[in-house]
N, C-alpha and C. Protein backbone atom coordinates (compact mmCIF):
# COMPACT_ATOMS: atom_id res chain seq x y z
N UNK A 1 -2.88 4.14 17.85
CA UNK A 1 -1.97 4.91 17.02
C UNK A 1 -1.30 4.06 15.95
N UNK A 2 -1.04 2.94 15.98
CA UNK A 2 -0.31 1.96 15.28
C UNK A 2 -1.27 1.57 13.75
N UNK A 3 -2.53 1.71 14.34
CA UNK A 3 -3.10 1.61 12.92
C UNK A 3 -3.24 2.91 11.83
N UNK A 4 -3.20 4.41 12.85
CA UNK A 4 -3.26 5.12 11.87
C UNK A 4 -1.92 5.40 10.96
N UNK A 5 -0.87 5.00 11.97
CA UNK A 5 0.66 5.12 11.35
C UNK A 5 0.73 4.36 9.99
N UNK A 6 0.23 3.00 10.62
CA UNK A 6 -0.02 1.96 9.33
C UNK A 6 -0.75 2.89 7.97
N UNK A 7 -2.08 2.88 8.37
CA UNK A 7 -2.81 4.15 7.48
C UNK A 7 -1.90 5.31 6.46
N UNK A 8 -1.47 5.74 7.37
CA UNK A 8 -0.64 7.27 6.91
C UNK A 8 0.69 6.60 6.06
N UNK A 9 1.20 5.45 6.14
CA UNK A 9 2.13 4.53 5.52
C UNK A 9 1.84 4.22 4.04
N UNK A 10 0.57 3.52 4.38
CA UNK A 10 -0.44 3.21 3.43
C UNK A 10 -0.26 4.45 2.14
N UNK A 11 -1.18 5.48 2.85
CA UNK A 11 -1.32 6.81 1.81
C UNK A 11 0.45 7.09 1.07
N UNK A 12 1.08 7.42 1.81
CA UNK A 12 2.14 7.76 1.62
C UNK A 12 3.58 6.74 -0.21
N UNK A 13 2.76 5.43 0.76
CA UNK A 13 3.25 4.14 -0.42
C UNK A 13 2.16 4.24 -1.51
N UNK A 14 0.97 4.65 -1.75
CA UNK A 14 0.10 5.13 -2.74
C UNK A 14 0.50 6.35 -3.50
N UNK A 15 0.72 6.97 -2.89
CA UNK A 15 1.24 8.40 -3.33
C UNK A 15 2.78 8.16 -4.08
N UNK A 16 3.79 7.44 -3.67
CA UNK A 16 4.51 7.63 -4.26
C UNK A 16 4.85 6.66 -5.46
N UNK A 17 3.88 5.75 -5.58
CA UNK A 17 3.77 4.62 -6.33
C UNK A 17 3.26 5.45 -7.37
N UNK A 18 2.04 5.71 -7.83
CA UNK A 18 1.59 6.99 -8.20
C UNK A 18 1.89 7.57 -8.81
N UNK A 19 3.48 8.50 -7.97
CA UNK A 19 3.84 9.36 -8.76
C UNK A 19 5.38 8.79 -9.96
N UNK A 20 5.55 7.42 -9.24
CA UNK A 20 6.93 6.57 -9.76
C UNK A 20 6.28 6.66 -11.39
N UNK A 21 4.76 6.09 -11.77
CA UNK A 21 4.23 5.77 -12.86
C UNK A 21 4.65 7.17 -13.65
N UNK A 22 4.08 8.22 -13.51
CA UNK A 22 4.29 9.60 -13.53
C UNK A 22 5.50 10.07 -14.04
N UNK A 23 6.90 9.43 -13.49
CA UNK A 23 7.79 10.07 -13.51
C UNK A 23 8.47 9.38 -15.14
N UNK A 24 8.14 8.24 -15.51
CA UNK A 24 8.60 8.04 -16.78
C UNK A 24 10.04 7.10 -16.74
N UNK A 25 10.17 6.54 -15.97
CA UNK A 25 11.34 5.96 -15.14
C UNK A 25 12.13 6.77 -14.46
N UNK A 26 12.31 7.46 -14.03
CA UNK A 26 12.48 8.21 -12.99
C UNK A 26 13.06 9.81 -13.92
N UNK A 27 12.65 10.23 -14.88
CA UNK A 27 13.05 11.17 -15.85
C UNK A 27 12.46 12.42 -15.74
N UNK A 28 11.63 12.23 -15.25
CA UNK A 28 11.01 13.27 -15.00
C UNK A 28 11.36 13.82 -13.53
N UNK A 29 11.59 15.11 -13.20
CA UNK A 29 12.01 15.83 -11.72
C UNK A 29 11.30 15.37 -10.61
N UNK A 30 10.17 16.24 -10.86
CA UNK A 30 9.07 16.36 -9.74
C UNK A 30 8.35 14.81 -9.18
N UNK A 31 7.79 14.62 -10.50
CA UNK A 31 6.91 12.98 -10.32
C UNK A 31 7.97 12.11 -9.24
N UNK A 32 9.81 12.50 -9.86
CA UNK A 32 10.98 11.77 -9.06
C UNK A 32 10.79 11.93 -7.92
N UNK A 33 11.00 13.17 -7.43
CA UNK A 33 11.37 14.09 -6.33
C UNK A 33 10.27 13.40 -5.43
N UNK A 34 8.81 13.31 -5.72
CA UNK A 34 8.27 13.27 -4.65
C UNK A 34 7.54 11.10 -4.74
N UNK A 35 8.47 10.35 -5.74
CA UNK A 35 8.85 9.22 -5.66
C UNK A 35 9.30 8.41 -4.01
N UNK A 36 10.67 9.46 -4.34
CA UNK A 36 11.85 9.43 -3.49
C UNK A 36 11.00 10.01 -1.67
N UNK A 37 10.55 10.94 -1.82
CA UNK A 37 10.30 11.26 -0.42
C UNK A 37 8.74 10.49 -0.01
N UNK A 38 7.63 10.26 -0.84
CA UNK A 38 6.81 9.22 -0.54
C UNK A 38 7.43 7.82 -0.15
N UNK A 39 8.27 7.60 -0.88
CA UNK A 39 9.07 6.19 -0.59
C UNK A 39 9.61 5.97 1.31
N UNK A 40 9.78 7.06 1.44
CA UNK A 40 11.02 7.69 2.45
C UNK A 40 9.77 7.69 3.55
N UNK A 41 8.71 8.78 3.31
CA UNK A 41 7.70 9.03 4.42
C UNK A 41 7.00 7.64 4.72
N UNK A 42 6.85 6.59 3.74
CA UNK A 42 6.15 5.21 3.46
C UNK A 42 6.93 4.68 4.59
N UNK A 43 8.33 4.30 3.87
CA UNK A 43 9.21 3.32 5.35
C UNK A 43 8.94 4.05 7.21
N UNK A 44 9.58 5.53 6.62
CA UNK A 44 9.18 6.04 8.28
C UNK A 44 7.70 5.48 9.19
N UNK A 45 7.10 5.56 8.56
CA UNK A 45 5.46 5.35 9.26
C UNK A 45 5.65 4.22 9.50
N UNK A 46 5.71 2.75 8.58
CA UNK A 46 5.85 1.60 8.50
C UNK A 46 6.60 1.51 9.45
N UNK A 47 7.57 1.88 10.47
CA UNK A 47 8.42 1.38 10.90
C UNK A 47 7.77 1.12 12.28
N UNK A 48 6.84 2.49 12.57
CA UNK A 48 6.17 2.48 13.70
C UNK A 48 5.81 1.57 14.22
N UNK A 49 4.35 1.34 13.54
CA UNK A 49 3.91 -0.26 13.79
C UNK A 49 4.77 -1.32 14.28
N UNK A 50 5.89 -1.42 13.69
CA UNK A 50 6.43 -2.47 13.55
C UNK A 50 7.43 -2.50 15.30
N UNK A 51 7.26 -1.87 16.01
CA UNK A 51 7.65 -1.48 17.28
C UNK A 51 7.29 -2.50 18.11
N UNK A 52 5.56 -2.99 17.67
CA UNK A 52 4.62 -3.68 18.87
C UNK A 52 4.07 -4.60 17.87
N UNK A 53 3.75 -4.54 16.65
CA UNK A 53 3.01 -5.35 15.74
C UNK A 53 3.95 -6.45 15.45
N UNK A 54 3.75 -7.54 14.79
CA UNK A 54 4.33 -8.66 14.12
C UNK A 54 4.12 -8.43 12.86
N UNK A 55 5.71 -8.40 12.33
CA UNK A 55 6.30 -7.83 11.02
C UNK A 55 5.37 -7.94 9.58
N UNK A 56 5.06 -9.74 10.35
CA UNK A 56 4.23 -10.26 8.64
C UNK A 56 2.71 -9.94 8.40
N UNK A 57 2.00 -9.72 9.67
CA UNK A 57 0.82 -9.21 9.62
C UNK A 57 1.22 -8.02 9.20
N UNK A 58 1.87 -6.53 9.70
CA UNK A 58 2.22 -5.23 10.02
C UNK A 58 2.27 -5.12 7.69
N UNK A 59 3.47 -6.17 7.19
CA UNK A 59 3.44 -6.10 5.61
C UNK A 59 2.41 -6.46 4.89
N UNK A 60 1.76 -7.39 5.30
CA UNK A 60 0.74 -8.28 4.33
C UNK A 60 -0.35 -6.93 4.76
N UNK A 61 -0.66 -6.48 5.98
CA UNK A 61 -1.61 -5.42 5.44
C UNK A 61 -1.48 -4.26 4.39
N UNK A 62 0.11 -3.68 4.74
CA UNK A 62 0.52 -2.59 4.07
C UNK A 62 0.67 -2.73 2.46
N UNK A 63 0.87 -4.18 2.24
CA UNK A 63 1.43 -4.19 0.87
C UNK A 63 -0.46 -4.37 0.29
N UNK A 64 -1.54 -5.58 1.12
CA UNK A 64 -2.66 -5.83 0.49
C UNK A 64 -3.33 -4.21 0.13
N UNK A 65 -3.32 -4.00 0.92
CA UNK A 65 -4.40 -2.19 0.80
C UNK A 65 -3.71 -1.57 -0.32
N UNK A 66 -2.24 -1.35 0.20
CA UNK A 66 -1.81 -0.73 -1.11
C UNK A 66 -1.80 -1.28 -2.71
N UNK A 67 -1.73 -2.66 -2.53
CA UNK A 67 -2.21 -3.27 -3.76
C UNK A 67 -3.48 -3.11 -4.23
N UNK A 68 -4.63 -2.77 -3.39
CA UNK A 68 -6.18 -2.55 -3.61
C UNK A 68 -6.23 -1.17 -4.41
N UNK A 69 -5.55 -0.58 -3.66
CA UNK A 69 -5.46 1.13 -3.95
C UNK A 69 -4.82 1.37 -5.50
N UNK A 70 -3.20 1.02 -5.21
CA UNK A 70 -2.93 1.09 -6.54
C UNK A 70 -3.59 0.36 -7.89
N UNK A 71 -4.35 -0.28 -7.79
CA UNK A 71 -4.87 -0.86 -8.65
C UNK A 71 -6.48 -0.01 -9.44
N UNK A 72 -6.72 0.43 -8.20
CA UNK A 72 -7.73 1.36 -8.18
C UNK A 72 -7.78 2.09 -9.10
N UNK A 73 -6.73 2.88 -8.41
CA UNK A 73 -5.77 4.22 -9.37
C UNK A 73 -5.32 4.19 -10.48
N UNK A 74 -4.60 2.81 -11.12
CA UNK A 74 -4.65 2.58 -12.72
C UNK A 74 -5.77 2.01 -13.33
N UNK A 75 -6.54 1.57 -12.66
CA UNK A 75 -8.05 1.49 -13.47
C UNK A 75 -8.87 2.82 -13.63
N UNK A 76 -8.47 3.45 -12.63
CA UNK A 76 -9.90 4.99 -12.85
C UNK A 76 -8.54 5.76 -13.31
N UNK A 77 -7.49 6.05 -13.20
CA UNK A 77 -6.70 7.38 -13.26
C UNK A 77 -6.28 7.07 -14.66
N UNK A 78 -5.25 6.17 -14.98
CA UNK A 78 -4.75 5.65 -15.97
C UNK A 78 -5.49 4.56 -17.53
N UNK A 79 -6.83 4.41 -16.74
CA UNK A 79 -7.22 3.46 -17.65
C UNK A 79 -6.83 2.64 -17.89
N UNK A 80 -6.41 1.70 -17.20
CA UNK A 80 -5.00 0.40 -17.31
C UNK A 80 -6.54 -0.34 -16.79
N UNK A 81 -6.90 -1.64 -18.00
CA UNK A 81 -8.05 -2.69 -18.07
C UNK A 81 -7.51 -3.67 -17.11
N UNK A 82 -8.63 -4.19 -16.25
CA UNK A 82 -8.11 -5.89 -15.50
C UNK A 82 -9.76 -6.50 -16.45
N UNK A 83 -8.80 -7.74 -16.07
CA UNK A 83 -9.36 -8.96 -16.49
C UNK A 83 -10.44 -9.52 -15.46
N UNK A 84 -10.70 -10.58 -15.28
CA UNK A 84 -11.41 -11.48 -14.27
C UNK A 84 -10.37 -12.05 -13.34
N UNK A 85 -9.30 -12.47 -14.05
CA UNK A 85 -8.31 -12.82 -13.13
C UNK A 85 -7.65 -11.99 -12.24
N UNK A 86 -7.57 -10.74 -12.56
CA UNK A 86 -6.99 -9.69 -11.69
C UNK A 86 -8.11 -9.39 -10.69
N UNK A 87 -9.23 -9.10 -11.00
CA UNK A 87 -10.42 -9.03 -10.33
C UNK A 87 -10.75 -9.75 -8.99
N UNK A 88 -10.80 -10.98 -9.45
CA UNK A 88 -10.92 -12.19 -8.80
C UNK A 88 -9.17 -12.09 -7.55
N UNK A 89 -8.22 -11.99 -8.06
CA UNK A 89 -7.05 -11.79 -7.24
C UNK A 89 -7.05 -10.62 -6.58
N UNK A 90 -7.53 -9.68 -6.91
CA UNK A 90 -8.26 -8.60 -5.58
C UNK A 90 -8.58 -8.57 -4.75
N UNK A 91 -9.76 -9.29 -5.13
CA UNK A 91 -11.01 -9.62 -4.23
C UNK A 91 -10.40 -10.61 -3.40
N UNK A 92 -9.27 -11.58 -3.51
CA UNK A 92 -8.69 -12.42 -2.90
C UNK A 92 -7.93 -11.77 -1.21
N UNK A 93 -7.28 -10.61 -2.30
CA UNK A 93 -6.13 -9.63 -1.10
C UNK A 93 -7.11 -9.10 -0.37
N UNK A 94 -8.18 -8.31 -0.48
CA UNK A 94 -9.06 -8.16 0.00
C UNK A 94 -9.42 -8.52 1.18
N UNK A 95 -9.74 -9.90 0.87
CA UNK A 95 -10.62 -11.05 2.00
C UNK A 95 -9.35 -11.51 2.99
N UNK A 96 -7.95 -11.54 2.26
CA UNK A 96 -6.91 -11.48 2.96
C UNK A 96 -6.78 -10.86 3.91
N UNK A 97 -6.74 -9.39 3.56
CA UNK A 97 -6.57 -8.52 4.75
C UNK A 97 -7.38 -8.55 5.76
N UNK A 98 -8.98 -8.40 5.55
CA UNK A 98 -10.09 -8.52 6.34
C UNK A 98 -10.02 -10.00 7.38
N UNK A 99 -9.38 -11.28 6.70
CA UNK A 99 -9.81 -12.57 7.44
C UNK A 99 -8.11 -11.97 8.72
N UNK A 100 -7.23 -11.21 8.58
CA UNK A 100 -5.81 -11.00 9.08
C UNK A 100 -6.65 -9.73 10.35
N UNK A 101 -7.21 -8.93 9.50
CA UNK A 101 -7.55 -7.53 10.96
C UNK A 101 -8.80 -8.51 11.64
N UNK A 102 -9.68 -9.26 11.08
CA UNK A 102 -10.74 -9.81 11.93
C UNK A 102 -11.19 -10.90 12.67
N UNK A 103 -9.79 -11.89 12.69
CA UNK A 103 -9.51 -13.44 12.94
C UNK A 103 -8.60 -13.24 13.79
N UNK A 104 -7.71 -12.55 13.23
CA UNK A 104 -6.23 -13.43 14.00
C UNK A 104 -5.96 -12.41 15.14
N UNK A 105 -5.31 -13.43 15.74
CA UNK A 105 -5.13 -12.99 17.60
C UNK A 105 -3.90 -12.13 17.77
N UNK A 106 -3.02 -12.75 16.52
CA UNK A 106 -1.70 -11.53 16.74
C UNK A 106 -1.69 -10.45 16.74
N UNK A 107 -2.53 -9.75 16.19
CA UNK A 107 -2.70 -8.36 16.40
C UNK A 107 -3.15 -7.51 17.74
N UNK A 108 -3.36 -8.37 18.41
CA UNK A 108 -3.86 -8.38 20.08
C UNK A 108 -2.39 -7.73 21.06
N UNK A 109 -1.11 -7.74 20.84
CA UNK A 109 -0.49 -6.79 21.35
C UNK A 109 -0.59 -5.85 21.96
């Protein structure tokens, strides 16, 4: 259960990241409105995990994925260009997360 919470955290911090871009600094209602409660549903889930998990693994996943994702999303949604260097620092968080869920023992809880 702890990973899908993580998961559903995940979506939730995508979604409202998302809609923060959207909202125009926060000027806009709706894009706001659902800022504020993605933000809100993001911490709730996150917190779960964090019950049985170790804090810094439990962030470094939540923040890497969501960094994968959002990045995603302003390259295909927004058209926002990366470089090689951003690319390359991806692919870094990436291998991050993967060497963190497929190496390390702390997650063994």
């Amino acid at each position: 259960m702890n990973y899908l919470f993580l998961s559903v955290a995940i979506v939730f911090e995508v979604l409202a990241t998302t809609a923060l871009k959207q909202s125009d600094g926060l000027t806009r209602l709706w894009p706001s409105l659902a800022t504020v409660v993605g933000y809100a549903l993001a911490f709730y889930f996150l917190s779960l995990p964090l019950r049985v998990l170790p804090v810094g693994v439990v962030y470094a996943v939540w923040s890497g994925v969501g960094i994968v994702f959002i990045t995603a999303i302003g390259w295909l949604w927004f058209r926002q260009s990366l470089d090689v260097a951003a690319v390359a620092g991806i692919v870094l968080i990436i291998a991050g997360v993967l060497v963190i869920n497929l190496f390390s023992k702390t997650l063994a809880h």
